[in-house]
N, C-alpha and C. Protein backbone atom coordinates (compact mmCIF):
# COMPACT_ATOMS: atom_id res chain seq x y z
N UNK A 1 112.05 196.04 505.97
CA UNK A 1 112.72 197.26 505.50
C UNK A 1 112.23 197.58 504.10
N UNK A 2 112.28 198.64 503.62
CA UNK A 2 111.83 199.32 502.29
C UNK A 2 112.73 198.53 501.71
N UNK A 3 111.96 198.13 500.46
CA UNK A 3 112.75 197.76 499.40
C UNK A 3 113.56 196.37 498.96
N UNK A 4 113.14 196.26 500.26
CA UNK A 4 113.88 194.42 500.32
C UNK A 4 113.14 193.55 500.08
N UNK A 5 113.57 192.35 499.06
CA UNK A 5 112.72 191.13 499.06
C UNK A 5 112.58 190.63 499.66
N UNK A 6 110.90 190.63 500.12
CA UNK A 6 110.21 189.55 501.16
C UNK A 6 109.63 188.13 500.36
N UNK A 7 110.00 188.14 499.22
CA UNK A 7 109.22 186.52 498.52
C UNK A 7 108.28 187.01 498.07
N UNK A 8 107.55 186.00 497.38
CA UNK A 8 106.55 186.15 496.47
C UNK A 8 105.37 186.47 497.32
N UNK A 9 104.33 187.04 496.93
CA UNK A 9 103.24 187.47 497.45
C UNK A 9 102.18 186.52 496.63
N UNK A 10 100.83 186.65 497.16
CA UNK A 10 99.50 185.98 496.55
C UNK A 10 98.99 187.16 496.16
N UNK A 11 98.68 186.85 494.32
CA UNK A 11 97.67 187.56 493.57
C UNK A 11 96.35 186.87 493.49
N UNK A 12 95.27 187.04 493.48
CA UNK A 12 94.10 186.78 493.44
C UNK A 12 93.84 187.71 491.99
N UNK A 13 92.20 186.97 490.95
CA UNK A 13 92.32 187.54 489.73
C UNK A 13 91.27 187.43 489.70
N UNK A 14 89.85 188.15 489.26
CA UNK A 14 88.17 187.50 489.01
C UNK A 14 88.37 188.20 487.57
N UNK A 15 88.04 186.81 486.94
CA UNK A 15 87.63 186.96 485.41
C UNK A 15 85.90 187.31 485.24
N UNK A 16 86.12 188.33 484.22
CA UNK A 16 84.70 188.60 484.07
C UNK A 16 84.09 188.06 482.89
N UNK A 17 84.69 186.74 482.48
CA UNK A 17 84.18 185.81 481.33
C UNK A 17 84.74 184.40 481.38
N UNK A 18 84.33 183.44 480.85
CA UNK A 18 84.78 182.44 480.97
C UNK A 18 86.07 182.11 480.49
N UNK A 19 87.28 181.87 480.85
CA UNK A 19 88.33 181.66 480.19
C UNK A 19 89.00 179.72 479.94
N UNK A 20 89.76 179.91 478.54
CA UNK A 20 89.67 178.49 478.05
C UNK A 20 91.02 178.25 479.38
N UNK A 21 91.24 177.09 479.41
CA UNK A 21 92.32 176.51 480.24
C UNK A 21 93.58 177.12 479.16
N UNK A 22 94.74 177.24 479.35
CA UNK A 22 95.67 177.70 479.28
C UNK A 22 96.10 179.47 478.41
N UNK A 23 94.45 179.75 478.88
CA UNK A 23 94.17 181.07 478.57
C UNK A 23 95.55 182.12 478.88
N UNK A 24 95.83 182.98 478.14
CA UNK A 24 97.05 183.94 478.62
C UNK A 24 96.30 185.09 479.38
N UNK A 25 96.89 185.53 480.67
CA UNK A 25 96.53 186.62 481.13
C UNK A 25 97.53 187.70 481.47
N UNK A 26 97.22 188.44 481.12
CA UNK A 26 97.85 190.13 481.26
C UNK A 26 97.81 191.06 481.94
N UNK A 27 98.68 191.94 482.46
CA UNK A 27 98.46 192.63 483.32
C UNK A 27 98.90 193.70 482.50
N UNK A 28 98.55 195.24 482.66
CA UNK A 28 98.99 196.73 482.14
C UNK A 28 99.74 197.29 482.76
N UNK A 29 100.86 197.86 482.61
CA UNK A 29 101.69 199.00 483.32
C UNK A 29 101.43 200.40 483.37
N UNK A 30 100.42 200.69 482.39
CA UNK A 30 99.88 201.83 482.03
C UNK A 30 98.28 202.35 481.80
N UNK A 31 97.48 203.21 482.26
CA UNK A 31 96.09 202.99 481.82
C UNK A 31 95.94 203.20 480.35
N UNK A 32 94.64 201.69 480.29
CA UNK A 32 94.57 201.26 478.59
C UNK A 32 93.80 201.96 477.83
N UNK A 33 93.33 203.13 478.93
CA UNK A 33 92.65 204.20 478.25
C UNK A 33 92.98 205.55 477.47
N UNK A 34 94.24 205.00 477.69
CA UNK A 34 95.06 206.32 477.17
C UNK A 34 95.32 206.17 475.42
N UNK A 35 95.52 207.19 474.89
CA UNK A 35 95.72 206.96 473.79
C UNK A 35 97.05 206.10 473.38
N UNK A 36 97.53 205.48 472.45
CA UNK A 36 98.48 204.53 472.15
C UNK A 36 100.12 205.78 472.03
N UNK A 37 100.06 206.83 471.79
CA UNK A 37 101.15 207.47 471.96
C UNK A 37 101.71 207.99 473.35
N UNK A 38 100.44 207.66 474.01
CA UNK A 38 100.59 208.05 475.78
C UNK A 38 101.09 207.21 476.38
N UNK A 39 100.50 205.62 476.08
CA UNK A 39 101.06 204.26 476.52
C UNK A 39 102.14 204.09 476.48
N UNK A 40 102.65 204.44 474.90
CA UNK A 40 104.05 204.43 474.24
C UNK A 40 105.42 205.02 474.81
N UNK A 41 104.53 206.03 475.09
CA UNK A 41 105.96 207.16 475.71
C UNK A 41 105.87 206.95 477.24
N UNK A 42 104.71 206.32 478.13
CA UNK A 42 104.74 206.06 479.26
C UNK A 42 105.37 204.30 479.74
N UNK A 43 105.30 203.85 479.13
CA UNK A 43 106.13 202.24 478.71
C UNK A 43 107.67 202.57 478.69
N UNK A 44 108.20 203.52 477.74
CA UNK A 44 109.60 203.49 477.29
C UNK A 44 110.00 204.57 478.31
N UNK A 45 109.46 205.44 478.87
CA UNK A 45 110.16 206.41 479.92
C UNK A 45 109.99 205.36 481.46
N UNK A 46 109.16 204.94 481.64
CA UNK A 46 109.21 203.99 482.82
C UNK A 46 109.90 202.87 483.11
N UNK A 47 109.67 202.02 482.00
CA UNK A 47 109.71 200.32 481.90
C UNK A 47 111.52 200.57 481.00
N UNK A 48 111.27 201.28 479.59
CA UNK A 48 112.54 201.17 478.89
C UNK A 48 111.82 199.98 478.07
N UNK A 49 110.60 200.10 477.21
CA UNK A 49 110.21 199.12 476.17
C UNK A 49 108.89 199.71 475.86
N UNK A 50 108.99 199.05 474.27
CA UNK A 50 107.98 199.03 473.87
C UNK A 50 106.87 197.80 473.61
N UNK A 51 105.77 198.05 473.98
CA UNK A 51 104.65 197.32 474.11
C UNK A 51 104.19 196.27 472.68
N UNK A 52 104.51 195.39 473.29
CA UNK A 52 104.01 194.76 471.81
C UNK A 52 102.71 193.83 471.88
N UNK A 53 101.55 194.25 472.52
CA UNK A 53 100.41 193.44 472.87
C UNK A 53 99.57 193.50 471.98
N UNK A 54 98.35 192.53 471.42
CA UNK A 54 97.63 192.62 470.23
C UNK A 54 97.17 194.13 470.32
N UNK A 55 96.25 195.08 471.49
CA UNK A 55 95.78 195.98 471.31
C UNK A 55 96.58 196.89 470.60
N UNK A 56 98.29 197.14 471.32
CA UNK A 56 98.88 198.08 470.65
C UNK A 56 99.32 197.76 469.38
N UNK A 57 99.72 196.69 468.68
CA UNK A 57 100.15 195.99 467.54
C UNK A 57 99.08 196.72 466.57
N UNK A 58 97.68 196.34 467.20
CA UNK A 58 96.34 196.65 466.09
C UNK A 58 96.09 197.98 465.77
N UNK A 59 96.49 198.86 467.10
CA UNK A 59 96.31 200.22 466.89
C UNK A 59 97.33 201.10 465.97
N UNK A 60 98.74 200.41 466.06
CA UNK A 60 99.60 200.76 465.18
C UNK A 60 99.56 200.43 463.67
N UNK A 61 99.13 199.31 463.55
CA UNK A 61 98.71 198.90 462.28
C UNK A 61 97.71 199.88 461.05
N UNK A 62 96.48 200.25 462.44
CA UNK A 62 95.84 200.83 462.07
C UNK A 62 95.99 202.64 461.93
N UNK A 63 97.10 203.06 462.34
CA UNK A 63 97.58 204.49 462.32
C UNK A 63 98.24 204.12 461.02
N UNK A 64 99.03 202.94 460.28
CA UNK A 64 99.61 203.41 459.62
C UNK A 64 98.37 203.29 457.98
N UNK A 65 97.48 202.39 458.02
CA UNK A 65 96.26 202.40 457.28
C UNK A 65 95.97 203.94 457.11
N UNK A 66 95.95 204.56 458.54
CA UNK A 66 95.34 206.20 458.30
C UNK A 66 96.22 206.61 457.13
N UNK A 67 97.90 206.64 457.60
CA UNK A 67 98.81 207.45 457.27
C UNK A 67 98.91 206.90 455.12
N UNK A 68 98.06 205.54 454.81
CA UNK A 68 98.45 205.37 453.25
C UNK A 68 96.86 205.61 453.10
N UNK A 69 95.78 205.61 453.80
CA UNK A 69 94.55 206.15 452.93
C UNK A 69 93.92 207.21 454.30
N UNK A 70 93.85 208.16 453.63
CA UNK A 70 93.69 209.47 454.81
C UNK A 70 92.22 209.29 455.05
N UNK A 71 91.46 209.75 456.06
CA UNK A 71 89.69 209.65 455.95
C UNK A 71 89.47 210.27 455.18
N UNK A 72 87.90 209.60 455.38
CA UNK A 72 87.72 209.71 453.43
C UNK A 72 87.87 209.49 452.12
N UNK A 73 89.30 209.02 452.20
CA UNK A 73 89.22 208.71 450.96
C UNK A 73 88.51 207.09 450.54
N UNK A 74 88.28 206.32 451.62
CA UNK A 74 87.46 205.25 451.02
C UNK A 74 86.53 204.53 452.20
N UNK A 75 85.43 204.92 452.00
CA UNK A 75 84.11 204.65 452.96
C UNK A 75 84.07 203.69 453.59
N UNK A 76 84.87 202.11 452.61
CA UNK A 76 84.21 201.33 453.38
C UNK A 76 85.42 200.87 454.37
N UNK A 77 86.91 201.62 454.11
CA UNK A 77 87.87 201.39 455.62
C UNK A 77 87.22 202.85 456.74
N UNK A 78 86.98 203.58 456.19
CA UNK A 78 86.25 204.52 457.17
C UNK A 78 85.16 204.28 457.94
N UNK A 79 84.45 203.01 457.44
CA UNK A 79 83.44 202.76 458.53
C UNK A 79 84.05 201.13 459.29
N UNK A 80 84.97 200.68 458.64
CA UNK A 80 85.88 199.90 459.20
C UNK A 80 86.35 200.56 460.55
N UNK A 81 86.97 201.40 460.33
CA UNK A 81 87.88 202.19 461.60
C UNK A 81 87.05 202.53 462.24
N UNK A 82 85.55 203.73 462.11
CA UNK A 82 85.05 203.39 463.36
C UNK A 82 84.12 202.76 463.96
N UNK A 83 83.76 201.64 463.43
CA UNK A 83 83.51 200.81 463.88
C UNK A 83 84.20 199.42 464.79
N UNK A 84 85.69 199.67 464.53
CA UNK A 84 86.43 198.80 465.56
C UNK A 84 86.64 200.08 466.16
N UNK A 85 86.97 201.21 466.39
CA UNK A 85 87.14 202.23 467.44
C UNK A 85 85.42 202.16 468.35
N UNK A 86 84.68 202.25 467.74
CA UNK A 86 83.60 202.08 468.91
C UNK A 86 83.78 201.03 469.77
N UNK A 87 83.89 200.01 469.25
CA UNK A 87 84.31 198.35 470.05
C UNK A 87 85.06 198.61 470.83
N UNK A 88 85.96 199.27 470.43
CA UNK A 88 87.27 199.21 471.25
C UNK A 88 86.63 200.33 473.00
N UNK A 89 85.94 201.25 472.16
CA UNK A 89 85.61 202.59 473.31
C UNK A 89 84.43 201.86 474.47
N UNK A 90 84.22 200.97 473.79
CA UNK A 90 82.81 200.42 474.53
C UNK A 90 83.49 199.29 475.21
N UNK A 91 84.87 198.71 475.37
CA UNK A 91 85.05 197.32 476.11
C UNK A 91 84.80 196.61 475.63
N UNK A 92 85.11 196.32 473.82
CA UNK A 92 84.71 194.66 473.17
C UNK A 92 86.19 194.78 472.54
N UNK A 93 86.89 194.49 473.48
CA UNK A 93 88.34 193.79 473.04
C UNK A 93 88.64 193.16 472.03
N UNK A 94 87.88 192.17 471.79
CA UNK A 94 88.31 190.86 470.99
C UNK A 94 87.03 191.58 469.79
N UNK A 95 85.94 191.82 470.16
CA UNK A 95 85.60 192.62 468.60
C UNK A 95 86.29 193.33 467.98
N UNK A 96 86.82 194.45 468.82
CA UNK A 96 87.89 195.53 468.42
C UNK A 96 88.90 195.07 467.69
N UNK A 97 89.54 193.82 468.01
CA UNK A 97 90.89 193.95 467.14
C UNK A 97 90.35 192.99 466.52
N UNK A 98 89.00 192.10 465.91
CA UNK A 98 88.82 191.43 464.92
C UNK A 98 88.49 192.28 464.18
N UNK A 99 87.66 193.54 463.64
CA UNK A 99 87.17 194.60 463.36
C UNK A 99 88.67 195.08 462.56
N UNK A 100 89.25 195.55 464.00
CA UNK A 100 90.70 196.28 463.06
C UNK A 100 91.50 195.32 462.30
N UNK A 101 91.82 193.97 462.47
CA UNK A 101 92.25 192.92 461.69
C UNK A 101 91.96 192.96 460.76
N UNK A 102 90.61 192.78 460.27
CA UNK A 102 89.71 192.83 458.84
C UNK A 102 90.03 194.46 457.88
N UNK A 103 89.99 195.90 458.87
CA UNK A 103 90.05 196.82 458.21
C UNK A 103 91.85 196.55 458.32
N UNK A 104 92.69 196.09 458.45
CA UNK A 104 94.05 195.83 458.03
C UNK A 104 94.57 195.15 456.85
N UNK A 105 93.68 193.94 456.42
CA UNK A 105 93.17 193.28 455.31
C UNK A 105 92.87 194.37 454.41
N UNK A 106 91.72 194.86 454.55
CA UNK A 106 90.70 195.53 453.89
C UNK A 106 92.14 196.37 453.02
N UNK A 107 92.42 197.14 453.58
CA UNK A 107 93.55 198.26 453.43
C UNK A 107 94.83 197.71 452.52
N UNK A 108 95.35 196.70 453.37
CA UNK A 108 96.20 196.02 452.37
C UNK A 108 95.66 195.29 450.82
N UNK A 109 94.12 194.97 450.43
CA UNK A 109 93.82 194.64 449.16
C UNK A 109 93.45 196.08 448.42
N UNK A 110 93.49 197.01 449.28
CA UNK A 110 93.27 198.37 448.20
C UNK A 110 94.59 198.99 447.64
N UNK A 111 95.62 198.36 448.41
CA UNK A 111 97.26 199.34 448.44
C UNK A 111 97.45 198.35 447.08
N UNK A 112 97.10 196.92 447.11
CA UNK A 112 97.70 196.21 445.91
C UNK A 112 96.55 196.31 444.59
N UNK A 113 95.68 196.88 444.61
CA UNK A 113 94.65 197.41 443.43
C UNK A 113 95.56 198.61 442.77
C-alpha cells in the first residue's frame, strides 16, 4: 500500500575517489547547483531546516566577507573569491572550501588592521 513502511531498503554508492575508512558520506535534498539562497529557501520550505554542511557554512561565510569588503575594494580577497568560486564551478570541492577557508582568514586579518 502507498505509504506504508516496508523496512529498510538497500542503497548501493560508487565513490569516484578513494575514500579514508570512516569517511563521512552525504547525501543532498536539494540540487547543489543551485545558488545557496535557493538551497536555503528550498531546505526550510521542504525539510523545515537549515543546512549546515561545510559547502553552505563556506558560502555563507563568504557572502558575509562580500557584505564587510565589497569587490574591489581589495584584490587580493577578490582573486581569493574567484578563485575558490571557479573550484567550486568546476567540481573541486575540497579545493573550493580550502580556497574559501583561507579567503575567510584572509578577510578576518584585514577587518582587524
Amino acid at each position: 500500500k502507498g505509504g506504508e513502511w516496508t523496512g529498510w531498503g538497500r542503497v548501493s554508492l560508487l565513490a569516484l575517489r578513494d575514500l579514508a575508512p570512516e569517511s563521512e558520506l552525504t547525501i543532498s535534498y536539494v540540487d547543489t547547483s543551485l545558488p545557496l539562497a535557493a538551497r536555503t529557501a528550498a531546505l526550510r520550505a521542504m525539510h523545515g531546516f537549515v543546512c549546515r554542511c561545510e559547502k553552505c557554512e563556506v558560502q555563507r561565510g563568504v557572502a558575509r566577507v562580500r557584505k564587510m569588503h565589497p569587490a574591489g575594494s581589495d584584490e587580493r580577497l577578490e582573486a581569493l573569491r574567484a578563485f575558490g568560486l571557479r573550484a567550486l564551478e568546476e567540481g573541486l570541492y575540497e579545493d573550493a572550501v580550502a580556497i574559501h577557508r583561507r579567503l575567510l582568514r584572509e578577510a578576518a586579518l584585514c577587518s582587524q588592521s
